[in-house]
Each structure stands twice: as C-alpha cells, then as structure tokens.
Protein backbone atom coordinates (compact mmCIF):
# COMPACT_ATOMS: atom_id res chain seq x y z
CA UNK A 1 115.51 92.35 92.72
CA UNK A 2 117.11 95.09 91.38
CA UNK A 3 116.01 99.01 91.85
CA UNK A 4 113.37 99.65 89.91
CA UNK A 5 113.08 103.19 89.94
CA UNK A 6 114.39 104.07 86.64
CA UNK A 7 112.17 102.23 84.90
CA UNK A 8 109.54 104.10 86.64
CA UNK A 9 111.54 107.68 85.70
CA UNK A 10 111.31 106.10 81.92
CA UNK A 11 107.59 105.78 82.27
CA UNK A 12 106.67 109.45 83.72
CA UNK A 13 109.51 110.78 81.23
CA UNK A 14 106.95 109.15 78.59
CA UNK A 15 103.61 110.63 79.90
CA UNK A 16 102.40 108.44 82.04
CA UNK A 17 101.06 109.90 85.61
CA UNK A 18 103.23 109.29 88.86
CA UNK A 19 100.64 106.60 89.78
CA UNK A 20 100.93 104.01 86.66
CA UNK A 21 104.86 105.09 86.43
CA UNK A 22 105.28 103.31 89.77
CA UNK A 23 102.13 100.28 89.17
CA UNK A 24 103.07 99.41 85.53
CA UNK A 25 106.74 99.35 86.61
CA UNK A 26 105.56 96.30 88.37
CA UNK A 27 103.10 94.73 86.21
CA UNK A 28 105.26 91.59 85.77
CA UNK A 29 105.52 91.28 89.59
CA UNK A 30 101.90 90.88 90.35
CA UNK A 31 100.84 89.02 87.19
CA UNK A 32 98.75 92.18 85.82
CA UNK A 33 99.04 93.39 81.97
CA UNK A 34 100.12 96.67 81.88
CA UNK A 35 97.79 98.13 80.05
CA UNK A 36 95.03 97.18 82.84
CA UNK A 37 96.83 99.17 85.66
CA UNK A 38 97.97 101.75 83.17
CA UNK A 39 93.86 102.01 82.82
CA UNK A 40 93.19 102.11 86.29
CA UNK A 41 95.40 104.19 87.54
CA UNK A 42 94.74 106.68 85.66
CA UNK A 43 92.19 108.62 87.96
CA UNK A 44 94.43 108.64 90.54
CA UNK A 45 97.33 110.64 89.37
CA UNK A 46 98.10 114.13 89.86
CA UNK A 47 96.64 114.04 93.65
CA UNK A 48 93.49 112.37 91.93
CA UNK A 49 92.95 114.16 89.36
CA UNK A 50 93.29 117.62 90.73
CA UNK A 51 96.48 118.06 93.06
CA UNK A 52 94.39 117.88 96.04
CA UNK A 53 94.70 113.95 96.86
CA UNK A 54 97.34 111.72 97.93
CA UNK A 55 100.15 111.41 95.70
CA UNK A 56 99.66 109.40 92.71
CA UNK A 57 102.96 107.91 93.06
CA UNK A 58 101.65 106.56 96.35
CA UNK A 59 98.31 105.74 95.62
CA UNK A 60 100.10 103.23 93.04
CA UNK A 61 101.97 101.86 94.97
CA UNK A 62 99.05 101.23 97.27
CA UNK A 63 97.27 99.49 94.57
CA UNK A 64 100.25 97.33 94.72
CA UNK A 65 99.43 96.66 98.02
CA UNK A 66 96.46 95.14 97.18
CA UNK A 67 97.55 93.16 93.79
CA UNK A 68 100.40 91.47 96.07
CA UNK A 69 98.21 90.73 99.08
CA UNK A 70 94.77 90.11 98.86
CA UNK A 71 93.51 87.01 98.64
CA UNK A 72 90.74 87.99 96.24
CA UNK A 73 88.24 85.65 97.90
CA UNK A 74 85.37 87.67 96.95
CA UNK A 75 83.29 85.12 99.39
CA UNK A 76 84.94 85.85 101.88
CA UNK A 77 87.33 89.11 101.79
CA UNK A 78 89.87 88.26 104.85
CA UNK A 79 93.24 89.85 103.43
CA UNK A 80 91.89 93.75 104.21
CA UNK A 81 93.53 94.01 107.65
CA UNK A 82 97.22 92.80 106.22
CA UNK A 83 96.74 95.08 103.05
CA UNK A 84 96.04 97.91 105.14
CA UNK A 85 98.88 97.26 107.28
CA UNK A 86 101.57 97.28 104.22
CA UNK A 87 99.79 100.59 102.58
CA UNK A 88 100.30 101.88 106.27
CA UNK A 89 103.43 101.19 106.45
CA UNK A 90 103.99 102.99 103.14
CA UNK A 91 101.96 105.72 103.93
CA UNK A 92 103.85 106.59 107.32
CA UNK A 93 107.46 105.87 105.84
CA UNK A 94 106.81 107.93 102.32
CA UNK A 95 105.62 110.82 104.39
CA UNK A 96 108.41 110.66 106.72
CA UNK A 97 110.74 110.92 103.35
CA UNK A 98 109.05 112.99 101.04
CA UNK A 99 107.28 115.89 104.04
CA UNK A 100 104.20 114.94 103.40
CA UNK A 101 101.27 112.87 101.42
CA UNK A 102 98.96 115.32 99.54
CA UNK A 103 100.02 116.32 95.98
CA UNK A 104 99.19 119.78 96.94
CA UNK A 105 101.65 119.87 99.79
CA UNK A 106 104.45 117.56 98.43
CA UNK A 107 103.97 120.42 95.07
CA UNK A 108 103.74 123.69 97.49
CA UNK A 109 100.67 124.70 96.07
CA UNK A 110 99.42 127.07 98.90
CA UNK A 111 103.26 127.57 100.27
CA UNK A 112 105.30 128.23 97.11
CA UNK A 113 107.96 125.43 98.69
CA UNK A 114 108.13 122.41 96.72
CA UNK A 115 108.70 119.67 99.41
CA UNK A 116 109.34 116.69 96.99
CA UNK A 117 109.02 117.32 93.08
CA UNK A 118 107.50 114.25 91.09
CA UNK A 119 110.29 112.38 90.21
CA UNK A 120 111.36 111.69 93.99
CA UNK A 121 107.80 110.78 94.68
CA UNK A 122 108.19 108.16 91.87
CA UNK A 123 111.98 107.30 93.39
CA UNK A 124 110.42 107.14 97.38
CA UNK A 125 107.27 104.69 96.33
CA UNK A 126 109.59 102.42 94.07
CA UNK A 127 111.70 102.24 97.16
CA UNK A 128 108.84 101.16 99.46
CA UNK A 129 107.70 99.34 97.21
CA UNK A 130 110.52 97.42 96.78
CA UNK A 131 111.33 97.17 100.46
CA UNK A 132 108.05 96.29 101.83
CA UNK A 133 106.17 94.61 99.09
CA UNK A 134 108.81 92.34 97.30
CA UNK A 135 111.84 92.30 99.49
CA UNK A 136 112.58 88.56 99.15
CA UNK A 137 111.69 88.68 95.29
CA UNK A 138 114.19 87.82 92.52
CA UNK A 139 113.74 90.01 89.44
C-alpha cells in the first residue's frame, strides 16, 4: 500500500476534523462508506470537541483499530483484548513521535509551545496506521 497521508492532508485541507481526515482516508480499507465514519467521527475531533482530549487524529485511527479487528460478534465480544493491544501500540508509538497525546498539549495550550501542529498529527496516525493496521495490505 502506498502512503496515505496526503490524502488525509486533502481531507483536513477541505474541513474535515483530524479524526475523519485520517478514518475516511481509509474507508475503502475496512469496507465502511465514508460518509458513516465522516458521521462518527465527528465528536471526536479537536481533542473531543474541546482541545482537552486525545488527539482526533488518533482517536481515528483508533476507531480503525476497531473496524479492522473486531470480530463484531455481538454474542460474544472476544476481539477487545487484540483491539486494545493495536490502539496501544498506537497510542505509545504516536506519543513517542508527536510529545504527547492530548490536543491541548500536542497544541501548547497552557505552554505556548506547539509540540506537533495538526497536520503531523494527521501524517504520524496515517503512518501507524499504515504500519500496524494494514502492513501486508495491497492498495
């Protein structure tokens, strides 16, 4: 699969929050419309509405997470542990690039020091994304 970051950058460039630039950049991947994760992540950007959250371009890529992994057996929900463990993994390694989590930090809202502006957020989750959710995929 090729980089899909700049498709993301297209998507914020066109309004959309950090959170559905990075899901609905891989709508096709995980067999959802775009329009549905364009809907529901739309809470969750802006540190969830308010700069005080985790990242939205994290939290979409979380959602990913879930929309590659689960099993959706709503009988009998078994896939939580290995979903967790990817969105860990994402969690750890996008703080480790980007200084932090928390809109509010990664922005410098208390600090005046921007850590990681927007559009690297969107860059760092389509790269984990990318590397831990679809690294043997074809696109």
């Amino acid at each position: 699969m090729g980089p899909r970051s700049g498709l993301a950058a297209e998507r914020h460039a066109r309004g959309y929050n950090c959170a559905q630039a990075v899901a609905c950049t891989y709508a096709d991947l995980v067999g959802m419309d775009e329009a549905a994760l364009f809907k529901a992540c739309e809470g969750l950007g802006l540190g969830m509405g308010g700069m005080e959250g985790t990242c939205g371009a994290l939290s979409g890529a979380c959602m990913l997470a879930g929309l590659v992994n689960s099993t959706a057996d709503l009988a009998h929900p078994t896939s939580k542990g290995s979903t967790y463990a990817l969105s860990r993994k994402m969690v750890s390694d996008f703080s480790h690039e980007a200084g932090a989590t928390a809109c509010r930090d990664l922005k410098g809202r208390e600090t005046g020091v921007v850590l990681c502006p927007c559009p690297r957020c969107i860059d760092i989750a389509c790269e984990l994304v990318e590397r831990t959710l679809f690294l043997d995929e074809k696109a």
